[in-house]
Protein backbone atom coordinates (compact mmCIF):
# COMPACT_ATOMS: atom_id res chain seq x y z
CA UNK A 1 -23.70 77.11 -2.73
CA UNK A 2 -21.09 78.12 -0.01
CA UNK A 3 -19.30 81.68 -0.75
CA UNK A 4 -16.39 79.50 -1.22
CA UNK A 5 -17.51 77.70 -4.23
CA UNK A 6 -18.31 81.06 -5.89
CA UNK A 7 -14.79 81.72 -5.88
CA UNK A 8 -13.35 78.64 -6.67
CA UNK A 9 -15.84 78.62 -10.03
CA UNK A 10 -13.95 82.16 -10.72
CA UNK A 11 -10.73 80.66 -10.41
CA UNK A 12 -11.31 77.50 -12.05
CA UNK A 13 -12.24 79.79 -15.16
CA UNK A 14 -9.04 80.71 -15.43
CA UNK A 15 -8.06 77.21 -16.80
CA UNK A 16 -10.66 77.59 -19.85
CA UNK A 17 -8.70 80.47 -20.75
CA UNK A 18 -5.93 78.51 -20.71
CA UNK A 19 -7.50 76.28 -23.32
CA UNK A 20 -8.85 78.83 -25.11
CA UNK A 21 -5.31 80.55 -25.28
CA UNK A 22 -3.71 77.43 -26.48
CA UNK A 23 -6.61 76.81 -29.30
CA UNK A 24 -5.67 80.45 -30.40
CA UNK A 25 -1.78 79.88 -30.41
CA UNK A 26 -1.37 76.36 -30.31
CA UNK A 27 1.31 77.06 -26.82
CA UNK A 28 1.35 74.01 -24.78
CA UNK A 29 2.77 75.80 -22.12
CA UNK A 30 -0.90 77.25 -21.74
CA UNK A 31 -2.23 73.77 -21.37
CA UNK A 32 -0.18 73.05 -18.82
CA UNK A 33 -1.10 75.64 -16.79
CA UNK A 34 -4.55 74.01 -16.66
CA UNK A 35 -3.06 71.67 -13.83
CA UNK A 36 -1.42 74.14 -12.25
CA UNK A 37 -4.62 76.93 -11.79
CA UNK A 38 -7.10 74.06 -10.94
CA UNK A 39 -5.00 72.52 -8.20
CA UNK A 40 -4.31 75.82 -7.23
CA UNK A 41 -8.24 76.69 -7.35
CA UNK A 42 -8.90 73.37 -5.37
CA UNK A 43 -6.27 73.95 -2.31
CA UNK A 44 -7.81 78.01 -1.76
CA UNK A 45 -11.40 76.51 -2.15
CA UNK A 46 -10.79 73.71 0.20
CA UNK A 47 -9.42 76.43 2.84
CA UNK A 48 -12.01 78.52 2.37
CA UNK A 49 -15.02 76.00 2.67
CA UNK A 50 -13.27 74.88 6.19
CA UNK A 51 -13.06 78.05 7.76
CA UNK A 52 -16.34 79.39 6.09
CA UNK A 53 -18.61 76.53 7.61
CA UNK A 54 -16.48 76.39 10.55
CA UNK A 55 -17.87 79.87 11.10
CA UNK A 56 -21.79 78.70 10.76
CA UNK A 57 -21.12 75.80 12.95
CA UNK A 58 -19.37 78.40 15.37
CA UNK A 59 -22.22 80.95 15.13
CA UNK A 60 -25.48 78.78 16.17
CA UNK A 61 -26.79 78.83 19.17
CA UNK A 62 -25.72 76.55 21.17
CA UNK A 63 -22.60 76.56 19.21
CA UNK A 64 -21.71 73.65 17.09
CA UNK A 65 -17.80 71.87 17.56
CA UNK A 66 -16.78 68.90 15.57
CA UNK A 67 -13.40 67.40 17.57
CA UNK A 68 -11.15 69.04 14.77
CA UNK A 69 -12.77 72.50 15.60
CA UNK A 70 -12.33 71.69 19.29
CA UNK A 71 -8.36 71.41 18.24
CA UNK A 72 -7.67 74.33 16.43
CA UNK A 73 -5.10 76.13 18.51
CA UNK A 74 -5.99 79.59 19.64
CA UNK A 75 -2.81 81.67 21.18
CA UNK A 76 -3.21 83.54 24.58
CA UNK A 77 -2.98 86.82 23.00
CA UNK A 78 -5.94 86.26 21.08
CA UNK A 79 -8.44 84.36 23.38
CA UNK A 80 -7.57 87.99 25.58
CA UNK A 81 -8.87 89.73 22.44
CA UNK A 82 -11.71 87.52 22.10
CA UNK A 83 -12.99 88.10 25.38
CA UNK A 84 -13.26 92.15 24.83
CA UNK A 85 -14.09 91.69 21.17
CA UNK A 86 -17.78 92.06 19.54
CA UNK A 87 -19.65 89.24 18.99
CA UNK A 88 -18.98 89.64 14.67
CA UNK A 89 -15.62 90.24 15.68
CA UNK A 90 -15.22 87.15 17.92
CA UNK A 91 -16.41 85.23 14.82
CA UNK A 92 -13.82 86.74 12.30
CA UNK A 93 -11.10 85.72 15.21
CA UNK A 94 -12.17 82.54 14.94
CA UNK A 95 -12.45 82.39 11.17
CA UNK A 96 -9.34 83.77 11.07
CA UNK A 97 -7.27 80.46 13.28
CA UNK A 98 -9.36 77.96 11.62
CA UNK A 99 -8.33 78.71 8.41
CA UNK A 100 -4.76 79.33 9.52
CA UNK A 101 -4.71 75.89 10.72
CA UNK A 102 -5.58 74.26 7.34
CA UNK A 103 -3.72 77.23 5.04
CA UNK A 104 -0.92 75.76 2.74
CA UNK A 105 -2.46 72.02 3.10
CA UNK A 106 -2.18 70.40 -0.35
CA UNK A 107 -5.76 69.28 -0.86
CA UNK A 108 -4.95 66.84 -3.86
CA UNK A 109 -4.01 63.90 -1.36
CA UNK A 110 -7.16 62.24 -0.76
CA UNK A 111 -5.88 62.03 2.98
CA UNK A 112 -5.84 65.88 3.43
CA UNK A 113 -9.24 66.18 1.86
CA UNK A 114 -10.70 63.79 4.69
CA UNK A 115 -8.70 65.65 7.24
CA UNK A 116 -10.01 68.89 6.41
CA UNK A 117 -13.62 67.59 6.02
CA UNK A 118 -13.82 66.59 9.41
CA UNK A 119 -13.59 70.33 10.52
CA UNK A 120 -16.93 70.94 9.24
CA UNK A 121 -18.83 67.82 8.58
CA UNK A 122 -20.14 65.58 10.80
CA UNK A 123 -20.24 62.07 9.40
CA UNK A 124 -18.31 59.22 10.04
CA UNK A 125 -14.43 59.53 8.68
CA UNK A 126 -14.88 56.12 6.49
CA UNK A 127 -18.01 57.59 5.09
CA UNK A 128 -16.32 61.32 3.16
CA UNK A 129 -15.34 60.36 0.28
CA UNK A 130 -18.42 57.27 -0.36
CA UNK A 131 -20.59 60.50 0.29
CA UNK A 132 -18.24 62.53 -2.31
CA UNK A 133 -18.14 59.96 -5.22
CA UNK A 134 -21.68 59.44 -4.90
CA UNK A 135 -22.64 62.77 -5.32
CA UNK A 136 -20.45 62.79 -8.69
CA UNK A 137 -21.84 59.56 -9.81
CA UNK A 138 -25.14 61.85 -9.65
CA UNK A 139 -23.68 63.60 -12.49
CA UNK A 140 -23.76 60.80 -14.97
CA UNK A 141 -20.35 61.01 -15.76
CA UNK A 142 -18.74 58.30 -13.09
CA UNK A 143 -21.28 55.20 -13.32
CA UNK A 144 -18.10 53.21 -14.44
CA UNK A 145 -15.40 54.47 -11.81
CA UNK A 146 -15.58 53.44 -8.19
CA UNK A 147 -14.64 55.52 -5.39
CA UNK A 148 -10.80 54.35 -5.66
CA UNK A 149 -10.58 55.65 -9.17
CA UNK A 150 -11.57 59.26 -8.31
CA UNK A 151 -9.35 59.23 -5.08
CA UNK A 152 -6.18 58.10 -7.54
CA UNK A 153 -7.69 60.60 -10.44
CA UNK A 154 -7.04 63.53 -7.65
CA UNK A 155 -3.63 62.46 -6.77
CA UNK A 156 -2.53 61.92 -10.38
CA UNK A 157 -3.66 65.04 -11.10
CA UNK A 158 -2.06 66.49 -7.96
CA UNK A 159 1.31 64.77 -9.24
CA UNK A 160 1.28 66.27 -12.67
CA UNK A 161 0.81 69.44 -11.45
CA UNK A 162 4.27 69.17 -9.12
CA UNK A 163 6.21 67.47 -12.03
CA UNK A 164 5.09 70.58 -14.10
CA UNK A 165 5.79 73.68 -11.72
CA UNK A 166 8.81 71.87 -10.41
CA UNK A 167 10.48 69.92 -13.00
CA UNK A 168 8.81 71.28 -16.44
CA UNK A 169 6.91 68.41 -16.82
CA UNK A 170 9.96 66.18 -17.46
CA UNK A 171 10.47 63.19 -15.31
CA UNK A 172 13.54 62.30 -13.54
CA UNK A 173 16.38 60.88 -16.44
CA UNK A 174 14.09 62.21 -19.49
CA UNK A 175 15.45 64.65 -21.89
CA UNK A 176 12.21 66.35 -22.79
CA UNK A 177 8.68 66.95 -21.26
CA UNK A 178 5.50 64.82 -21.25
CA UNK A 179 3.66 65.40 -24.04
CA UNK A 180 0.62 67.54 -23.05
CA UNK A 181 -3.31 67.21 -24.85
CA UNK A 182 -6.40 69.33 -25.02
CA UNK A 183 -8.93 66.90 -24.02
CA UNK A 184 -6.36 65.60 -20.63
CA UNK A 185 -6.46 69.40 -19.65
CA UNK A 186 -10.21 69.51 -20.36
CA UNK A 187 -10.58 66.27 -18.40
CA UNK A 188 -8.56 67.73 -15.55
CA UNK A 189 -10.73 71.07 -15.24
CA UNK A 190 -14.44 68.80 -15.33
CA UNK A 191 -12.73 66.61 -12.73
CA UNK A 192 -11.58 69.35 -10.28
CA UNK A 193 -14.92 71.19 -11.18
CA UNK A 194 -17.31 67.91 -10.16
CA UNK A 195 -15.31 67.14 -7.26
CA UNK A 196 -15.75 70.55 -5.72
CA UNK A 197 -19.41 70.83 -6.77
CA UNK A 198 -19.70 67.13 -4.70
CA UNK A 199 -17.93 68.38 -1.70
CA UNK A 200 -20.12 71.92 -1.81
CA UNK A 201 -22.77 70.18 -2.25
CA UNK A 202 -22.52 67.63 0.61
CA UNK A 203 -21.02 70.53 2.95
CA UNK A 204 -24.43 72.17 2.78
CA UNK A 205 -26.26 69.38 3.22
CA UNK A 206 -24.27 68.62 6.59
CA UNK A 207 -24.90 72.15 8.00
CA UNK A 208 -28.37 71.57 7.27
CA UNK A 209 -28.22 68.74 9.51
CA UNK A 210 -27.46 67.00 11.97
CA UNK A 211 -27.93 64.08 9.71
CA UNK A 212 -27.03 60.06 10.31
């Protein structure tokens, strides 16, 4: 498990206590907050996991570059600071602009996960998310989805979540919110939960490598 996941399962607890706050008090607006923490969790865990294994690709010897790494823009200033910096240093400088240059992405777009995947892994682009959903089928709970069902689960997810930070949960022309239920919110936390154990899981396995 990458330090990254560790944190994301510490964030992504905060949406049981959402649930367990709305069993308590019966407040919906606690429910909804379930989409907003776990896409919240998933976009500083994605960020993390790039620039974290960016860092062990970085620090073998010969270092390791996928073509995304080889893109991350590095500013004069700090290539000058590189050169008289320590080698732990160096690394942190580099940690530091790879995760600058995926910071603020919204990870819930299938497209953006892919992008930010090919920082670190190492397998072909059409091959990310077949690898991802077949890691989650591994959990028993996805034999009857295909890989185009979890890619539009994310982005429905992803789009509740806007609707409910930025309109309340009430769609364009309605006069009062979606109505909001316990098991959706539960769904939407062992969704976000599997797909970031798949990715962690994978991740590893491609530093581990190189594999075919």
């Amino acid at each position: 498990m990458t330090t990254a996941k560790a944190r994301f399962d510490d964030h992504l607890a905060v949406g049981v206590q959402c649930i367990e706050n709305f069993d308590a008090r019966g407040d919906e607006f606690a429910l909804r907050h379930v989409w907003i923490s776990s896409v919240s969790a998933f976009d500083l865990y994605m960020t993390e996991l790039v620039s974290e294994s960016a860092l062990r690709w970085i620090d073998r010897s010969p270092p390791m570059l996928t073509t995304n790494l080889r893109s991350v823009r590095v500013p004069l200033g700090s290539v000058l600071e590189m050169d008289q910096a320590l080698p732990t240093e160096r690394l942190l400088l580099y940690r530091d602009h790879v995760y600058s240059a995926v910071r603020y992405t919204s990870f819930y777009k299938p497209e953006k996960v892919s992008e930010a995947l090919s920082f670190i892994w190492i397998c072909e682009a059409k091959e990310k998310w077949a690898r991802i959903f077949g890691r989650m089928k591994a959990t028993g709970r996805y034999e009857q989805r295909t890989e185009q069902d979890i890619r539009e689960e994310l982005t429905f997810i992803g789009d509740r979540r806007d609707l409910i930070a930025h309109s309340v949960d009430t769609p364009p022309g309605a006069l009062s919110p979606n109505p909001v239920a316990r098991d959706d919110a539960s769904r939407v936390l062992e969704f976000i939960g599997d797909l970031a154990a798949a990715i962690d899981s994978e991740t590893e396995f491609q530093l581990a490598g190189p594999h075919q």
